[in-house]
N, C-alpha and C. Protein backbone atom coordinates (compact mmCIF):
# COMPACT_ATOMS: atom_id res chain seq x y z
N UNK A 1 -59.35 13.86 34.34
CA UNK A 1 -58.05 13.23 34.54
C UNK A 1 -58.10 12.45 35.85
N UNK A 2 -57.61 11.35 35.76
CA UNK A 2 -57.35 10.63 36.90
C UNK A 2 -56.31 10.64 37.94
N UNK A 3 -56.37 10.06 39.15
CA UNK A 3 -55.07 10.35 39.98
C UNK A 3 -53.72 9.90 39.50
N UNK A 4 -54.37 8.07 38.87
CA UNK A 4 -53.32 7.72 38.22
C UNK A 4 -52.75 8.10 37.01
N UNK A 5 -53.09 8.93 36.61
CA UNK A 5 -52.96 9.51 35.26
C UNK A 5 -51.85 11.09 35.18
N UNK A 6 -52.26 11.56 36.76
CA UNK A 6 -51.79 12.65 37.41
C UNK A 6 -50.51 12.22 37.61
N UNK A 7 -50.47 10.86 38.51
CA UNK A 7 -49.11 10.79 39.14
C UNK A 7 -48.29 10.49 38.21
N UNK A 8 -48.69 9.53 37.21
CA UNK A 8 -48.03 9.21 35.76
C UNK A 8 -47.28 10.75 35.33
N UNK A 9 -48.24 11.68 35.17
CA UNK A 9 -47.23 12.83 34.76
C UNK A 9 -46.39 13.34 35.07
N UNK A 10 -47.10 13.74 36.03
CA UNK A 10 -45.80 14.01 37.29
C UNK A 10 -44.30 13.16 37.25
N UNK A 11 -44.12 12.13 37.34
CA UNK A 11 -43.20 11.12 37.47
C UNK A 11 -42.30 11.28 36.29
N UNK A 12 -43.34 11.51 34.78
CA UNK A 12 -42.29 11.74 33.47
C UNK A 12 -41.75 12.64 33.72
N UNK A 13 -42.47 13.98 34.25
CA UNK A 13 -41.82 15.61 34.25
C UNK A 13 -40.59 15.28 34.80
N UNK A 14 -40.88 14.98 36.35
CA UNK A 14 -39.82 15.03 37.14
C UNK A 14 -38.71 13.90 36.84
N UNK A 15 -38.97 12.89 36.05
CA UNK A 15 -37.80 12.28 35.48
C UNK A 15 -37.05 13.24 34.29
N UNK A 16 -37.81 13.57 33.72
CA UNK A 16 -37.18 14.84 32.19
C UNK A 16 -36.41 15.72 33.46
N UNK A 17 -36.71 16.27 34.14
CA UNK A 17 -35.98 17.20 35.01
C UNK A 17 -34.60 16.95 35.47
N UNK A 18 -34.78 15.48 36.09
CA UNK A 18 -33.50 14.90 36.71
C UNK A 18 -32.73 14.77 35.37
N UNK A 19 -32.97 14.14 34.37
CA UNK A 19 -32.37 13.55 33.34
C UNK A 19 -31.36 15.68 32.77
N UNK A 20 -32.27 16.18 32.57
CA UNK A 20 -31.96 17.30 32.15
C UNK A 20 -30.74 18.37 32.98
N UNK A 21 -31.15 17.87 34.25
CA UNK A 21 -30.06 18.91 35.58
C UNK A 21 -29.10 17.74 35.40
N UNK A 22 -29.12 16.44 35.40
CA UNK A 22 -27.38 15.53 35.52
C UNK A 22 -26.66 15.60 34.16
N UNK A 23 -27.78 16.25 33.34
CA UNK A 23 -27.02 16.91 31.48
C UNK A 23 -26.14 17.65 31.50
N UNK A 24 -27.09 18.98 32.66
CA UNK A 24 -26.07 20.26 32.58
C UNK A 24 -25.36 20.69 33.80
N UNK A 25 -25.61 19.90 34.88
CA UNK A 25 -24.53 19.70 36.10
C UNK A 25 -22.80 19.90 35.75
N UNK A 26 -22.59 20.76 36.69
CA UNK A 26 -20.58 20.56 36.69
C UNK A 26 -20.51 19.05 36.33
N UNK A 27 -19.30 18.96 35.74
CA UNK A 27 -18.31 17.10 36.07
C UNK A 27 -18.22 17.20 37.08
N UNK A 28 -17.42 17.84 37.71
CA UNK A 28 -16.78 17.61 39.84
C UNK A 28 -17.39 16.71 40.11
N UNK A 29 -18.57 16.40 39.82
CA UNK A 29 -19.28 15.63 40.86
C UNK A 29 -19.70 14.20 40.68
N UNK A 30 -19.67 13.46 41.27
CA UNK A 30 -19.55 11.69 40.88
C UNK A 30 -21.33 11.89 40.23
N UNK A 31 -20.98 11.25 38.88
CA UNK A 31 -22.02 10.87 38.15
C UNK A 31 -23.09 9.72 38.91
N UNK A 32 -22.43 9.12 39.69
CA UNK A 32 -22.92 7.59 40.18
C UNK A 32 -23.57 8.18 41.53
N UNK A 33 -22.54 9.21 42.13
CA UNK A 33 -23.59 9.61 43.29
C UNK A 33 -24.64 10.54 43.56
N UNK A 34 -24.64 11.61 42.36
CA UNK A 34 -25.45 12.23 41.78
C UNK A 34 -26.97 11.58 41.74
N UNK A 35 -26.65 10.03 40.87
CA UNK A 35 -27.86 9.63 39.78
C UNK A 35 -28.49 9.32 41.87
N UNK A 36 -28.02 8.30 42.38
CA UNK A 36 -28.39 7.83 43.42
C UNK A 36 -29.62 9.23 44.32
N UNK A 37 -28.68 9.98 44.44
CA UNK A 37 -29.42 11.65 45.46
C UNK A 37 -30.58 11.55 44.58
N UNK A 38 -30.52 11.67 43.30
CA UNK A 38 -31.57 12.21 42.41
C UNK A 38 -32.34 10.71 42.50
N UNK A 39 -32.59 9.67 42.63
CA UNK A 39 -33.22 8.78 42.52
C UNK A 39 -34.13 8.34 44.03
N UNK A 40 -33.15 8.71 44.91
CA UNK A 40 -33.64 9.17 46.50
C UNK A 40 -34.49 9.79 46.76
N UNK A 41 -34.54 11.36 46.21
CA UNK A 41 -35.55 12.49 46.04
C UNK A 41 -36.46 12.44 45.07
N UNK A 42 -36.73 11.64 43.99
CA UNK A 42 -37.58 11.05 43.15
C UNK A 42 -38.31 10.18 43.65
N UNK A 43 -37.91 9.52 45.12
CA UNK A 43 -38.99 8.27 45.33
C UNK A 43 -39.92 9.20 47.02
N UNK A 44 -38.75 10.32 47.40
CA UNK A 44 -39.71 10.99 48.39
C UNK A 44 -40.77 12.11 47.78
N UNK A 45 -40.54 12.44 46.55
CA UNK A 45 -41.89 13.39 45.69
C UNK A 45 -42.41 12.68 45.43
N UNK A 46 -42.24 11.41 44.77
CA UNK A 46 -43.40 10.29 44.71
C UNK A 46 -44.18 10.12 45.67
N UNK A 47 -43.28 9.61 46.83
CA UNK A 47 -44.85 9.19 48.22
C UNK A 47 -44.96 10.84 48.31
N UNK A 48 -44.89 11.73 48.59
CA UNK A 48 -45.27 13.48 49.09
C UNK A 48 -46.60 13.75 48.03
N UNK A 49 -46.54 13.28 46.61
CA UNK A 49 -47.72 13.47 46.03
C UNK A 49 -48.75 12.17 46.13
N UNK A 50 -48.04 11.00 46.15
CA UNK A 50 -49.44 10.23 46.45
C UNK A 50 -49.84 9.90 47.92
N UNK A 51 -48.98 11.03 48.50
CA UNK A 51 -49.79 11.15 50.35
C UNK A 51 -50.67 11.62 49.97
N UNK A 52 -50.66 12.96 49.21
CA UNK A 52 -51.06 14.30 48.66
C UNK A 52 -52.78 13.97 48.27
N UNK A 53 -52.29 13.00 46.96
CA UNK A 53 -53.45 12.88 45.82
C UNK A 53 -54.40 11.92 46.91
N UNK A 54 -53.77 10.50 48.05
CA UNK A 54 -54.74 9.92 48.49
C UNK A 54 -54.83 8.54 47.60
N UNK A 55 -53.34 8.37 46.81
CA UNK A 55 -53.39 6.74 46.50
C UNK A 55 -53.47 6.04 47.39
C-alpha cells in the first residue's frame, strides 16, 4: 500500500465519520457551524497524518 493510497483512506473514513456524527448530533446546534468545526478538524488530521506519513 502506498502513502497515497493510505491518506486516500483515511480521508474517506474520516469523512464517513463526520458525515455520520452531523446524522446523529442533537438539532440545538447550527448545522452550518457544526459542518465548518468539522471541516476545520478534517483539514488539521489531514496535515497531522501527512506530517506523520512524510508527504
Amino acid at each position: 500500500m502506498t502513502n497515497a493510497n493510505f491518506v486516500k483512506g483515511m480521508g474517506i473514513g474520516i469523512a464517513t465519520g463526520i458525515a455520520l456524527g452531523m446524522a446523529m448530533a442533537p438539532r440545538k446546534r447550527s448545522g452550518k457551524r457544526m459542518a465548518g468545526k468539522a471541516i476545520k478538524a478534517f483539514g488539521e488530521v489531514v496535515d497531522n497524518i501527512s506530517h506523520v506519513v512524510g508527504i
